[in-house]
N, C-alpha and C. Protein backbone atom coordinates (compact mmCIF):
# COMPACT_ATOMS: atom_id res chain seq x y z
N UNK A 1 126.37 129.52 94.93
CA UNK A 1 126.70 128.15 95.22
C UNK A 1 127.22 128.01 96.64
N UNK A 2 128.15 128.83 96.78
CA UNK A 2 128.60 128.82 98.39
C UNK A 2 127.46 128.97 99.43
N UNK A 3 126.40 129.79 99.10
CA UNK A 3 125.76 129.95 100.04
C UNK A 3 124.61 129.05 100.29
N UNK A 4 124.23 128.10 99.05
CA UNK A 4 123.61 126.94 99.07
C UNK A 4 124.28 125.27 100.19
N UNK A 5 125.49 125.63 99.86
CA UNK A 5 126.70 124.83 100.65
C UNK A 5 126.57 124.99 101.71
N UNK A 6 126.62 126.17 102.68
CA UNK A 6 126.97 126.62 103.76
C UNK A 6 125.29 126.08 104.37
N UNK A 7 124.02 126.60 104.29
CA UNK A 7 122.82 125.94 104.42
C UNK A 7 123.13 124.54 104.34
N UNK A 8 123.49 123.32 103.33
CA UNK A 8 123.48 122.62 103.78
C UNK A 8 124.46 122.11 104.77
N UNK A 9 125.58 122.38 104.80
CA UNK A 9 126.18 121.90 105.75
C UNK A 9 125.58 122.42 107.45
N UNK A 10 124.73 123.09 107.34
CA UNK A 10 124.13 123.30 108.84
C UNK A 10 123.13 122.03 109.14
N UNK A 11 122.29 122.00 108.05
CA UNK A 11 121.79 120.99 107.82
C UNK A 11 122.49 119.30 108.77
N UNK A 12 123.61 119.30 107.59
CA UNK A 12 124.48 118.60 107.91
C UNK A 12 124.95 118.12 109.77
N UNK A 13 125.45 119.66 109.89
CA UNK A 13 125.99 120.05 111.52
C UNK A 13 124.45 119.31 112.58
N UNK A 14 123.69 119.14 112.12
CA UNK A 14 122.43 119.00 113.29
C UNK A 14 122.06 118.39 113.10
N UNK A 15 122.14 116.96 111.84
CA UNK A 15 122.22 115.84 112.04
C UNK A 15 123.58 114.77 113.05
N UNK A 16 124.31 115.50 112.58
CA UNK A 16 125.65 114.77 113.34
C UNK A 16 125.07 115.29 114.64
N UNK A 17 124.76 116.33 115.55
CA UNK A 17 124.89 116.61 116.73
C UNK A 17 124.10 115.65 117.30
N UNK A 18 122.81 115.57 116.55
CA UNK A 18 121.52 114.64 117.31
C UNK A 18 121.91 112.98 117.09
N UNK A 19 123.09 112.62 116.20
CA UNK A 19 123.54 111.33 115.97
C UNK A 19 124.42 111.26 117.33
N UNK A 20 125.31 111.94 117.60
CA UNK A 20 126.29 112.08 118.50
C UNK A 20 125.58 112.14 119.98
N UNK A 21 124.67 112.96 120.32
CA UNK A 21 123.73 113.43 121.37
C UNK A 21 122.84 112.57 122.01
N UNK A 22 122.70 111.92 120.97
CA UNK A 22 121.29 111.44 121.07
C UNK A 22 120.13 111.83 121.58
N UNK A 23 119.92 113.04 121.28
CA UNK A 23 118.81 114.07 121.94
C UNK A 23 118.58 115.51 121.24
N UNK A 24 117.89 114.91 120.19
CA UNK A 24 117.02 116.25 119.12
C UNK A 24 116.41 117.31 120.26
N UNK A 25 116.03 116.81 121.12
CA UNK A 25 115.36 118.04 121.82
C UNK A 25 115.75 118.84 122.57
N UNK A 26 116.91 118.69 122.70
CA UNK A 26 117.98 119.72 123.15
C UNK A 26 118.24 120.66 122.08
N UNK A 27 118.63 119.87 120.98
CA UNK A 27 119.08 120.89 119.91
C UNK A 27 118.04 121.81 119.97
N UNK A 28 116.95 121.31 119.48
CA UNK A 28 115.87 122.12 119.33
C UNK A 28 115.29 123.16 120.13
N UNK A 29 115.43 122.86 121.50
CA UNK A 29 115.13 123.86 122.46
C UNK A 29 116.30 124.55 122.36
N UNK A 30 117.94 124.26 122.46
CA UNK A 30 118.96 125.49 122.01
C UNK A 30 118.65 126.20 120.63
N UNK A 31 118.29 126.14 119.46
CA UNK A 31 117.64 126.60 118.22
C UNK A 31 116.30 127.75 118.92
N UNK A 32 115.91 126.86 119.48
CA UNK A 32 114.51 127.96 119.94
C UNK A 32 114.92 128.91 120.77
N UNK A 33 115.97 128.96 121.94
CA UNK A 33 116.47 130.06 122.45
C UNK A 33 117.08 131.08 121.74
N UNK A 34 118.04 130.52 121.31
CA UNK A 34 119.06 131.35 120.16
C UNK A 34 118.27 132.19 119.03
N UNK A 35 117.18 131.78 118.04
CA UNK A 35 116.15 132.57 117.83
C UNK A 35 115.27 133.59 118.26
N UNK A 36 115.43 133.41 119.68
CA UNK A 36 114.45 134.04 120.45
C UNK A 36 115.34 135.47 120.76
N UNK A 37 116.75 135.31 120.80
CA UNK A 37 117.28 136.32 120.83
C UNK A 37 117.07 137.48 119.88
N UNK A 38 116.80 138.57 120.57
CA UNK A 38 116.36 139.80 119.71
C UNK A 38 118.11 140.61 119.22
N UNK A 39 118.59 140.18 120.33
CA UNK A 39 120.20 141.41 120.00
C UNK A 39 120.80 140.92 119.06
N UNK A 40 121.37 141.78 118.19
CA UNK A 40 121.83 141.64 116.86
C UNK A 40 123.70 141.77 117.44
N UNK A 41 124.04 140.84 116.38
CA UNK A 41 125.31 141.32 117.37
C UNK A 41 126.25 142.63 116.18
N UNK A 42 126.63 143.28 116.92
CA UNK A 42 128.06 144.06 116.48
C UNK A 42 129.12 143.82 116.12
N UNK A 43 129.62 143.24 116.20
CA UNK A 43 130.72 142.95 115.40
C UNK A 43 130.89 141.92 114.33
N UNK A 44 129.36 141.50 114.24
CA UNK A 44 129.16 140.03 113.10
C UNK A 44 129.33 141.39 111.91
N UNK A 45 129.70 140.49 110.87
CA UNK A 45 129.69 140.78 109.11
C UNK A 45 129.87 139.68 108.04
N UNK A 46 129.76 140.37 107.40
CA UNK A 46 129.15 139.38 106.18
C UNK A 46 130.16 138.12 105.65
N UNK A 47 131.54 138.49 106.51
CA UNK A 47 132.64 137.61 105.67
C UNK A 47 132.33 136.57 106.59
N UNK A 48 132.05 136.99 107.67
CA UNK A 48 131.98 135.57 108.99
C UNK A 48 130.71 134.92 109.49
N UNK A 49 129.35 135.39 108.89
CA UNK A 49 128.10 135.15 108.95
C UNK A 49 128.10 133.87 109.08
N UNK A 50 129.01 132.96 108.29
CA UNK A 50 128.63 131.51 108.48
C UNK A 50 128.90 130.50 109.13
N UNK A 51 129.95 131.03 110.20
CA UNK A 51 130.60 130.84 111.08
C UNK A 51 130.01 130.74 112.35
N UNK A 52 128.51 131.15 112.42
CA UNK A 52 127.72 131.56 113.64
C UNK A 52 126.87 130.24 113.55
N UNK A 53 125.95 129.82 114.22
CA UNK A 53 125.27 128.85 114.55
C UNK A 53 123.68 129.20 114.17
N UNK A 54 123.71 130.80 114.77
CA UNK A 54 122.56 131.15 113.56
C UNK A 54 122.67 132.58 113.12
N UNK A 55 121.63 132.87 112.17
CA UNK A 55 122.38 134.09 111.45
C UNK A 55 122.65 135.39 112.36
N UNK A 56 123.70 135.76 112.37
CA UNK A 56 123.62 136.88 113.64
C UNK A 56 123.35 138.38 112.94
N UNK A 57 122.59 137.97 111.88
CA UNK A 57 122.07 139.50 111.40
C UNK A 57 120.63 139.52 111.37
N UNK A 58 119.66 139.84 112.66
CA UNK A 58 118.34 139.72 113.20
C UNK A 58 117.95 140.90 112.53
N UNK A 59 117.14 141.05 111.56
CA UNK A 59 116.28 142.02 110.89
C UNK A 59 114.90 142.25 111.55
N UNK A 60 113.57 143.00 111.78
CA UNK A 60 112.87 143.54 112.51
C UNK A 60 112.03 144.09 111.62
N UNK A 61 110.90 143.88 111.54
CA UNK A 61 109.98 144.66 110.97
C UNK A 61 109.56 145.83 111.40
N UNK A 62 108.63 146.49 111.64
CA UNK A 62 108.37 147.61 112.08
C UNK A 62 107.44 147.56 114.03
N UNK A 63 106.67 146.53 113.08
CA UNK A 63 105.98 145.38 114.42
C UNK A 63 106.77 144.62 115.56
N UNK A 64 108.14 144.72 115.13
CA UNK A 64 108.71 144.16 116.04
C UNK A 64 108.87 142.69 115.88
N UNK A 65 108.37 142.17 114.81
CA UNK A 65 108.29 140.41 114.64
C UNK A 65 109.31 140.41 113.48
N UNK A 66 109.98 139.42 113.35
CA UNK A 66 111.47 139.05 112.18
C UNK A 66 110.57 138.89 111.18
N UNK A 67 111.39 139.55 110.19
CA UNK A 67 111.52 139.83 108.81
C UNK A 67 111.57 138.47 108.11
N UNK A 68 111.08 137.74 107.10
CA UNK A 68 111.53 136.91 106.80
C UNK A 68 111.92 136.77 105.62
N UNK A 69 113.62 136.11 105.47
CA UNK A 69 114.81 136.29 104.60
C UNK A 69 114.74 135.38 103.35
N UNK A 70 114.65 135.99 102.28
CA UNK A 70 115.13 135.32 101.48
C UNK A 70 116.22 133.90 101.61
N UNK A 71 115.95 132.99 101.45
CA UNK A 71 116.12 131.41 101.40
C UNK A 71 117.27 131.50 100.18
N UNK A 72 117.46 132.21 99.31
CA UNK A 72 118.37 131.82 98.27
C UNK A 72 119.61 132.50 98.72
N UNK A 73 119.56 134.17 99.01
CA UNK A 73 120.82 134.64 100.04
C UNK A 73 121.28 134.31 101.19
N UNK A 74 120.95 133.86 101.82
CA UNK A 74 121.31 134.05 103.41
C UNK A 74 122.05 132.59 103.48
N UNK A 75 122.98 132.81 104.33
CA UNK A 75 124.27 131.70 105.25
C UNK A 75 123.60 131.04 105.79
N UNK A 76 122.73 131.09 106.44
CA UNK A 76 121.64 130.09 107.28
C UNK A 76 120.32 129.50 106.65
N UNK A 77 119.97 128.38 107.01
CA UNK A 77 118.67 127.94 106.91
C UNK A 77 117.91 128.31 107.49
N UNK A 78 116.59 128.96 107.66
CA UNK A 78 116.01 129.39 108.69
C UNK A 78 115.72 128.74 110.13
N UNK A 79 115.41 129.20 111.32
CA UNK A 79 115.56 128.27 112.67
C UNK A 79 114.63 127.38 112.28
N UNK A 80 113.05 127.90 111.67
CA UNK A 80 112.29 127.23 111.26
C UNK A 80 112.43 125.69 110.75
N UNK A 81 113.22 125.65 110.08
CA UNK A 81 113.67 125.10 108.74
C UNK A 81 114.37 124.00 109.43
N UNK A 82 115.48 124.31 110.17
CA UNK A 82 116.39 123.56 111.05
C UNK A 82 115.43 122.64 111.81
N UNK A 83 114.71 122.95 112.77
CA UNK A 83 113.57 122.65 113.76
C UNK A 83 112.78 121.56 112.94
N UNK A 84 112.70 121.64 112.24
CA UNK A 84 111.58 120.76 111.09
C UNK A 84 111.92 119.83 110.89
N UNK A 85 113.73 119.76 110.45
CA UNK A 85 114.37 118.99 110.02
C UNK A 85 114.77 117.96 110.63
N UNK A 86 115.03 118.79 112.04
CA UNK A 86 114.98 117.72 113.33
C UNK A 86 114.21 117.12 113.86
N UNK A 87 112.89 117.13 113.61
CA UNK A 87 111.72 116.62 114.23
C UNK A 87 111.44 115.84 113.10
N UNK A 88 111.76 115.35 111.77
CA UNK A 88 111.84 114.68 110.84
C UNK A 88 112.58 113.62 111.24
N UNK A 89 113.83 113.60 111.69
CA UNK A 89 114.80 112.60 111.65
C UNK A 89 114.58 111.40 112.36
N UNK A 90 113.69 111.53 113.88
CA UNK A 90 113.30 110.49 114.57
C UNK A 90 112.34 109.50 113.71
């Protein structure tokens, strides 16, 4: 349940920004950078995962292209997911 919560309230977080902003395409191009980041960070863990803006635990296939996470575990919505959502709202 918490982790259904925490997804939506990101949800949540990036409607208010683009209400406040008035400019989805900022968000969106910051979403697309921040994704684009390959470095995983070190000192993220699991108690504070949701606390990040996006998930700071970057998984890697073998290919080198992201893993893609189960939707029912994870603290985040996918960037995907986010991005979609925002290009919906206009």
């Amino acid at each position: 349940m918490q982790l259904a919560l925490s997804r939506k309230r990101e949800f949540l977080a990036d409607a208010t920004a683009v209400e406040l902003t008035r400019n989805p395409e900022g968000l969106i191009s910051a979403l697309q950078k921040l994704s684009a980041d390959e470095n995983q960070l070190q000192t993220a863990n699991s108690a504070t995962a949701n606390m990040y803006i996006v998930n700071p635990f970057k998984k890697n296939t073998k290919e080198g292209r992201k893993k893609k996470e189960s939707s029912l575990w994870s603290t985040h919505p996918s960037t995907e997911a986010r991005i979609e959502a925002l290009r919906n709202i206009r």
